[in-house]
C-alpha atoms as a PDB file:
ATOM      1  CA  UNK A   1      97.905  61.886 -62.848  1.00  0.00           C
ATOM      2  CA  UNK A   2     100.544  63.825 -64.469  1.00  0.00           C
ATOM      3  CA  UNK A   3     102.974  60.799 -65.161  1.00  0.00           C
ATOM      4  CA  UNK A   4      99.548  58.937 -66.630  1.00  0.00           C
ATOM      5  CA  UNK A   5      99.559  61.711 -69.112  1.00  0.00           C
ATOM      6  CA  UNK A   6     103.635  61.939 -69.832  1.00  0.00           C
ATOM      7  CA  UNK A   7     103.536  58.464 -70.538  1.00  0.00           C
ATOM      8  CA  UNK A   8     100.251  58.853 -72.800  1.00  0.00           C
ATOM      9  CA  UNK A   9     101.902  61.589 -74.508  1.00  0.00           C
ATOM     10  CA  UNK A  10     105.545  59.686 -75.349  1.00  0.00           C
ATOM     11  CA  UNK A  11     103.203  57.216 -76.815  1.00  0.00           C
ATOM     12  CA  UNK A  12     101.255  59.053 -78.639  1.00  0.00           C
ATOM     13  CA  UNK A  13     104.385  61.478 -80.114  1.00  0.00           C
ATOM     14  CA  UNK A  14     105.944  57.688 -80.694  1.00  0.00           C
ATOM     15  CA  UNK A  15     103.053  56.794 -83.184  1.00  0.00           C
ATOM     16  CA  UNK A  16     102.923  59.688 -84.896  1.00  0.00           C
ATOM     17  CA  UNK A  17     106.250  61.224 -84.887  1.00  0.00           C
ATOM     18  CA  UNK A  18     106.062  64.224 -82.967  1.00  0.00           C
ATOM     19  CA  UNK A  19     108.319  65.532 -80.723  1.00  0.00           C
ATOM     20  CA  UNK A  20     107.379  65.690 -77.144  1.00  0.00           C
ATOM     21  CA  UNK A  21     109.162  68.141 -75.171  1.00  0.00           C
ATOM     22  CA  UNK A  22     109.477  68.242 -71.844  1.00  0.00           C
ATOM     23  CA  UNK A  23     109.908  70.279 -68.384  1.00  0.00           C
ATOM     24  CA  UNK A  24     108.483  71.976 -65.692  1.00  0.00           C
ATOM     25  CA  UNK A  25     105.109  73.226 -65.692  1.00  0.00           C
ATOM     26  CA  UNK A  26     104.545  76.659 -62.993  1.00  0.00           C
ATOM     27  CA  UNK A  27     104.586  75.935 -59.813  1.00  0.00           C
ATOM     28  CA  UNK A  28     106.799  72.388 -60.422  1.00  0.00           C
ATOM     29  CA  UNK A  29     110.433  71.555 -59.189  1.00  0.00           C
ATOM     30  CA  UNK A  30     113.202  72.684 -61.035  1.00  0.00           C
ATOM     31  CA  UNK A  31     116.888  73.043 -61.643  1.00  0.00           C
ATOM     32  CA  UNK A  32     116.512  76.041 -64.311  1.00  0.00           C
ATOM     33  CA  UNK A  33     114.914  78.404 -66.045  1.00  0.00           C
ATOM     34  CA  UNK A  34     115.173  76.280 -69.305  1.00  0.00           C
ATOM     35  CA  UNK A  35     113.187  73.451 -67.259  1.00  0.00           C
ATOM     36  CA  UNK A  36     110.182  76.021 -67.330  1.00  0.00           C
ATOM     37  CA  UNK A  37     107.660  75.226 -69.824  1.00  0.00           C
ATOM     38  CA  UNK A  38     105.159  78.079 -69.624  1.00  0.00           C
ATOM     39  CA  UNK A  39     106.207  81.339 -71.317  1.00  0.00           C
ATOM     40  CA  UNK A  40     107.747  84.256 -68.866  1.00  0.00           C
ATOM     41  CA  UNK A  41     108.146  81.339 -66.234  1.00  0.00           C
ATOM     42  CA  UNK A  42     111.942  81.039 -64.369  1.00  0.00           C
ATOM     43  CA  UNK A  43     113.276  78.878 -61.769  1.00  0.00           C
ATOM     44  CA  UNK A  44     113.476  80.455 -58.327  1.00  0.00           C
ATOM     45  CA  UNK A  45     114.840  79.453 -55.481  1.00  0.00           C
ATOM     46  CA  UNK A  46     112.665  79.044 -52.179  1.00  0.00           C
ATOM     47  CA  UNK A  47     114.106  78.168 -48.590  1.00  0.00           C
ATOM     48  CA  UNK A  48     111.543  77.389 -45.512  1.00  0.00           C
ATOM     49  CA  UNK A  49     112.317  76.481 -42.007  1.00  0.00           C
ATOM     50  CA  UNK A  50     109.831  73.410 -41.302  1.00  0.00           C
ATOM     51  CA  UNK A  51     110.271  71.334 -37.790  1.00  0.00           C
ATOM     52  CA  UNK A  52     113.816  73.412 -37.105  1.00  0.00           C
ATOM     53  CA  UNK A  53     115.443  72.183 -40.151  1.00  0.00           C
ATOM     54  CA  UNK A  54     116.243  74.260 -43.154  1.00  0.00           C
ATOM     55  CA  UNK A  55     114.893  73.311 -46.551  1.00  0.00           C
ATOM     56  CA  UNK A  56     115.525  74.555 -50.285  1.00  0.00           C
ATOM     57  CA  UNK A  57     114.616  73.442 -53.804  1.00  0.00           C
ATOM     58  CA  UNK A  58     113.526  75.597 -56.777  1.00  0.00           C
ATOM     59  CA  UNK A  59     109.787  75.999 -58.691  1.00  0.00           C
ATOM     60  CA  UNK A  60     108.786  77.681 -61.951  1.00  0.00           C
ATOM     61  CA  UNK A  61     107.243  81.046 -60.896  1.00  0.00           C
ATOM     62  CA  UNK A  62     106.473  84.436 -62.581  1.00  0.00           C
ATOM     63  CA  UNK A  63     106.755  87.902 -60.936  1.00  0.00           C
ATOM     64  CA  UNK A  64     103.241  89.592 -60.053  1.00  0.00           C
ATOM     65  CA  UNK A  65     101.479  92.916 -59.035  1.00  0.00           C
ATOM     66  CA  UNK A  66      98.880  91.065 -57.206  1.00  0.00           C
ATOM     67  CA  UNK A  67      97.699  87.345 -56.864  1.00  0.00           C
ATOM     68  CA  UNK A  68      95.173  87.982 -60.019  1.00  0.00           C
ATOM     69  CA  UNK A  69      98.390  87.827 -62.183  1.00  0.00           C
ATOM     70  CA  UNK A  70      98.967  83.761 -60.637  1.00  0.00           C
ATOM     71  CA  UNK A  71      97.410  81.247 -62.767  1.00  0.00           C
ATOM     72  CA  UNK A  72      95.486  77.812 -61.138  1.00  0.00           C
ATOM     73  CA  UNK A  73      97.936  75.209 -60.660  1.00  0.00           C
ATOM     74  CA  UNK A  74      96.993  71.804 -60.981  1.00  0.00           C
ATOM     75  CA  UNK A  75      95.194  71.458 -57.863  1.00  0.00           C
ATOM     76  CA  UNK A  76      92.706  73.927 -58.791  1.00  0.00           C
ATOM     77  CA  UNK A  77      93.858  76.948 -56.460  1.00  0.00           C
ATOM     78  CA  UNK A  78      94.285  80.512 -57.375  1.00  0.00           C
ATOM     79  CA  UNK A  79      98.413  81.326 -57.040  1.00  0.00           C
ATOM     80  CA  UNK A  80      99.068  83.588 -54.498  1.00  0.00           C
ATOM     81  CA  UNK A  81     101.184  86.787 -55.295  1.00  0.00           C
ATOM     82  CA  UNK A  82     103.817  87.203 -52.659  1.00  0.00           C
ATOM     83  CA  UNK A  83     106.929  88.453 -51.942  1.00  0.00           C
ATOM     84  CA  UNK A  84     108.874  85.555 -49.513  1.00  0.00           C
ATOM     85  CA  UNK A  85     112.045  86.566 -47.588  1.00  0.00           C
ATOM     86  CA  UNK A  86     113.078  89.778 -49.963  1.00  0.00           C
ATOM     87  CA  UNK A  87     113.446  88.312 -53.315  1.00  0.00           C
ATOM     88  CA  UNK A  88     110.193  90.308 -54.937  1.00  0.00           C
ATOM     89  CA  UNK A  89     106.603  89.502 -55.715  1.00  0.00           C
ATOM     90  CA  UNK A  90     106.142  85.987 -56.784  1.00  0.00           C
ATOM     91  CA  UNK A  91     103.502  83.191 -57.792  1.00  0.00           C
ATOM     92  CA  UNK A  92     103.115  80.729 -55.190  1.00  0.00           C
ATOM     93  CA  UNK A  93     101.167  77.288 -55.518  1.00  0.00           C
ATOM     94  CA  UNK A  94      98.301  77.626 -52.494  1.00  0.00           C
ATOM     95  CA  UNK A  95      97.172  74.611 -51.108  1.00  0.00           C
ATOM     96  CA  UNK A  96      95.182  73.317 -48.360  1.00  0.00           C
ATOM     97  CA  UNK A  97      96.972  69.967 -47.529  1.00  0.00           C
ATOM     98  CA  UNK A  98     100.403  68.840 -48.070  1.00  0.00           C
ATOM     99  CA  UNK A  99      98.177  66.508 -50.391  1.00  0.00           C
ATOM    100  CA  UNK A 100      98.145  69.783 -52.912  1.00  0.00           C
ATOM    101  CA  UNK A 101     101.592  69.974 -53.429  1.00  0.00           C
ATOM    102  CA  UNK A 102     103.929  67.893 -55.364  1.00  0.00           C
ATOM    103  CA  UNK A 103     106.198  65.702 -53.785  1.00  0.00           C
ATOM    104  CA  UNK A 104     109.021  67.041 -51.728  1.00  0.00           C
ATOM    105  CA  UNK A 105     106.910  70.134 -51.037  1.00  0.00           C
ATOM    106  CA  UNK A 106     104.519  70.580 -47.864  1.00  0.00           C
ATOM    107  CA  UNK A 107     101.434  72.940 -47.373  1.00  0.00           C
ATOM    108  CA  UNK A 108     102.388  75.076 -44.668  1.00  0.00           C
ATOM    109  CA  UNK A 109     101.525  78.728 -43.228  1.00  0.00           C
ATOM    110  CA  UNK A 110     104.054  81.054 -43.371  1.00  0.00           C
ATOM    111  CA  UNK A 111     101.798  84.043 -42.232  1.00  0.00           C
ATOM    112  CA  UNK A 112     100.532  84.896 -45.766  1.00  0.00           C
ATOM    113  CA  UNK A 113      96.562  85.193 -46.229  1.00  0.00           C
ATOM    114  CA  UNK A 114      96.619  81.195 -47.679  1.00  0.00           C
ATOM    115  CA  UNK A 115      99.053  78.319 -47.024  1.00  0.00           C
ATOM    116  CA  UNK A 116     101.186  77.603 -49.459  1.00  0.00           C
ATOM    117  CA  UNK A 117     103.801  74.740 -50.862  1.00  0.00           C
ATOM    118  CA  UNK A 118     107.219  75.299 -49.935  1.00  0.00           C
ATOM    119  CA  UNK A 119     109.965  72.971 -49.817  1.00  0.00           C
ATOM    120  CA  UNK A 120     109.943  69.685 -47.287  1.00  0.00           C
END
């Protein structure tokens, strides 16, 4: 759905000569901070251990108090506000199956109160 909508934007900025930036919306892969689109947003690194392999990639997040102060992500679940291996509160992208998470990421339950996406 989201490249449906890229694609419908490029053609639409083509037509009538806007300029169509683009990047990484929260909770998306990144390389970063510049990639992030939404205001406040950086590029944070997150490493998981899935099936005895070690796996990292980076997201746009935001720091948080509490899980209130995480937006939806695209598939419709609250963020969840949580601090992962030491590097300070966070907004994670919850999910319920790996079919909530972008690709490269997996759904998977790290002992926080909801599964979230993490790095596959």
């Amino acid at each position: 759905m989201k490249r449906s909508m890229l694609v419908l934007a490029l053609a639409t900025s083509a037509m009538s000569g806007c300029v169509v930036t683009s990047g990484s919306d929260l909770y998306e892969a990144c390389v970063d901070s510049l990639d992030c689109n939404d205001a406040g947003a950086f590029c944070a690194s997150i490493t998981a251990e899935w099936d005895g392999r070690t796996t990292t990639d980076s997201i746009c997040t935001w720091g948080c108090i509490d899980s209130s102060d995480c937006p939806v992500s695209n598939n419709g679940n609250q963020g969840l506000c949580v601090d992962f291996g030491g590097s300070g509160l966070r907004c994670y992208e919850t999910c319920d199956t790996d079919l909530d998470c972008d690709p490269g990421f997996r759904c998977g339950d790290f002992g926080f109160v909801e599964s979230v996406c993490f790095p596959y």
